[in-house]
C-alpha atoms as a PDB file:
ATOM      1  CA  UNK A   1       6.010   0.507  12.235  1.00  0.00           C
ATOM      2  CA  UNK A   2       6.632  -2.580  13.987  1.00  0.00           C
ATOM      3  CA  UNK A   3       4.768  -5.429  14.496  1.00  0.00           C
ATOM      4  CA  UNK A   4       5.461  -6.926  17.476  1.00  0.00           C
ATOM      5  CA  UNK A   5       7.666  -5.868  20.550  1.00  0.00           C
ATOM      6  CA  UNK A   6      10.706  -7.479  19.511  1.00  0.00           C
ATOM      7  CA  UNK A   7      11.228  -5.238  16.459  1.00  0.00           C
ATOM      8  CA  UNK A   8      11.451  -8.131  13.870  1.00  0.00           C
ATOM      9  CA  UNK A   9       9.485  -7.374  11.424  1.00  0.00           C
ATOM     10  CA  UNK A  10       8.180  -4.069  10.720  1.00  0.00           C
ATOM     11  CA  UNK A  11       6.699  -1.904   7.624  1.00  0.00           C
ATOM     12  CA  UNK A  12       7.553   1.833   6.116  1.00  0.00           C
ATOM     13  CA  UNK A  13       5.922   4.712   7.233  1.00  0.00           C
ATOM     14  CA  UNK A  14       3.215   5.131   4.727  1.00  0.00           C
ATOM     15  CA  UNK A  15       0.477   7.905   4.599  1.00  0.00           C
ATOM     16  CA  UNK A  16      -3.038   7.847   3.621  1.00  0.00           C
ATOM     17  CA  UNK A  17      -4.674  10.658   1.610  1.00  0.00           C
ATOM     18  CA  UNK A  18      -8.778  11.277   1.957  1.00  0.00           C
ATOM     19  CA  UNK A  19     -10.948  13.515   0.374  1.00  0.00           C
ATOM     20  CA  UNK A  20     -14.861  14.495   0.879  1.00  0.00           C
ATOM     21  CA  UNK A  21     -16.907  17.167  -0.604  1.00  0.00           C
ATOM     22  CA  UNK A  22     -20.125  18.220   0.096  1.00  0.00           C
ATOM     23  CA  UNK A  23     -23.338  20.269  -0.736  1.00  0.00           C
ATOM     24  CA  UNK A  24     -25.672  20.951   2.529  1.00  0.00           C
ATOM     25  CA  UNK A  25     -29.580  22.903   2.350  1.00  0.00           C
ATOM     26  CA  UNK A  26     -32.406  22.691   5.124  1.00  0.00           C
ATOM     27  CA  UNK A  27     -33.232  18.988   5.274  1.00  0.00           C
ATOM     28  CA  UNK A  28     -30.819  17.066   2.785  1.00  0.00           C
ATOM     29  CA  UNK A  29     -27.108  17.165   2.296  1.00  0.00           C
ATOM     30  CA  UNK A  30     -25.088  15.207  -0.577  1.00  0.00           C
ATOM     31  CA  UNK A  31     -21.190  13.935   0.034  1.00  0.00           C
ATOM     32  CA  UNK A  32     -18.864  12.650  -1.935  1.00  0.00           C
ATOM     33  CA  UNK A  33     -15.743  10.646  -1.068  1.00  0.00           C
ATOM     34  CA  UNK A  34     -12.197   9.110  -1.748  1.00  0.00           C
ATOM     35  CA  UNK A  35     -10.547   7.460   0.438  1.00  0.00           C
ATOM     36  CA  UNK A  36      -7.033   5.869   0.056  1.00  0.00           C
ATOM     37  CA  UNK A  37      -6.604   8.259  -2.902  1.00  0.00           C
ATOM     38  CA  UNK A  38      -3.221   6.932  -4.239  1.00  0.00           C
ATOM     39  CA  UNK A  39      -3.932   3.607  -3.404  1.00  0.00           C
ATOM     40  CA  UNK A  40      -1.466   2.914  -0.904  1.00  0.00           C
ATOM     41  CA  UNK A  41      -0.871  -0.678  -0.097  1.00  0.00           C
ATOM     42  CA  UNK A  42      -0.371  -1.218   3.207  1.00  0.00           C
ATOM     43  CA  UNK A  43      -0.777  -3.920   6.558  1.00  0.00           C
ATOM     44  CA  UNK A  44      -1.913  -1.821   9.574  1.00  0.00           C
ATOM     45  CA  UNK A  45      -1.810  -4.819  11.531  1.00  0.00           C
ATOM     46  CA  UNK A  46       0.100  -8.232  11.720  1.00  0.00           C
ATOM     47  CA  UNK A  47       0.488 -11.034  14.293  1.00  0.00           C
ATOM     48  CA  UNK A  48       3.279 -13.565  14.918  1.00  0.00           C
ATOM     49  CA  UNK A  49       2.248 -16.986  12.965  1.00  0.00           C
ATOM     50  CA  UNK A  50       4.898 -19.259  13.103  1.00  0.00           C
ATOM     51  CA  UNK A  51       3.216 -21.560  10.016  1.00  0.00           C
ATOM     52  CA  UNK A  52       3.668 -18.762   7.275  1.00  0.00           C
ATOM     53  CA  UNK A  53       6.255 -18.198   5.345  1.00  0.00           C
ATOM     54  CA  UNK A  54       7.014 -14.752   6.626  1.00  0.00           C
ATOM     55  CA  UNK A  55       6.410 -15.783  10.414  1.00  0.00           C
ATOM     56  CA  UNK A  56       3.546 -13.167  10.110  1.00  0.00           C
ATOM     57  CA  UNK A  57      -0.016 -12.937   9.237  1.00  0.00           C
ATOM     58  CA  UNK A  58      -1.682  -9.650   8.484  1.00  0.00           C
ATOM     59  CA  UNK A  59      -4.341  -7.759   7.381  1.00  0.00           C
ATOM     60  CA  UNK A  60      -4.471  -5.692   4.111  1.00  0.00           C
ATOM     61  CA  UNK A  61      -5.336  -2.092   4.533  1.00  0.00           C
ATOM     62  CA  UNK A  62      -8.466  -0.687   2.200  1.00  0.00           C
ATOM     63  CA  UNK A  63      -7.719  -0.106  -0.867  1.00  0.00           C
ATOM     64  CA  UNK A  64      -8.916   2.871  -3.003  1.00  0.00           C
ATOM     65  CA  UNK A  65     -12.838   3.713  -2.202  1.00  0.00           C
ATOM     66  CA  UNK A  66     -14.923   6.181  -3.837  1.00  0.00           C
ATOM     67  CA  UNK A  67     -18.214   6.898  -3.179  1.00  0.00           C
ATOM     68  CA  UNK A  68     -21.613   9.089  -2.687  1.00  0.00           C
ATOM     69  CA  UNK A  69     -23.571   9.664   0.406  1.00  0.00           C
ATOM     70  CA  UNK A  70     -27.561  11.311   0.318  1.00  0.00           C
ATOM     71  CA  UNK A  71     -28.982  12.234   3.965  1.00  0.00           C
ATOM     72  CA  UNK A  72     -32.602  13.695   4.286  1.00  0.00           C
ATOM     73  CA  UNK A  73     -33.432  15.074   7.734  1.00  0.00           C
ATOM     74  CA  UNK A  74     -37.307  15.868   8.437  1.00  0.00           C
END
């Protein structure tokens, strides 16, 4: 992936691995989740900064997130 159109700095291909399970009756439902699952570190997104040391400034991808979601409907 590069980062900006002149191809000088760019990252590896990296993949992201999610998982959600779930329970569902009339009126509630209960989820569970994992996201980043291997913790993969990773910058989806950088920007030429010409005061860093790398020329770059980015943003870290999530890390690993785990989690549990209740809805009621009524």
């Amino acid at each position: 992936m590069d980062y900006d159109s002149s191809n000088s700095l760019e990252q590896k291909a990296y993949m992201l691995t999610n998982f959600r399970l779930g329970l569902a009756a009339e009126g509630w439902r209960l989820e569970g989740y994992i996201n980043n699952a291997f913790d993969t570190h990773y910058i989806p997104i950088a920007y030429p900064f010409p005061g860093s040391q790398s020329g770059y400034v980015g943003e870290s991808g999530d890390p690993l997130t785990a989690g549990v979601t209740v809805g009621f409907t009524f």
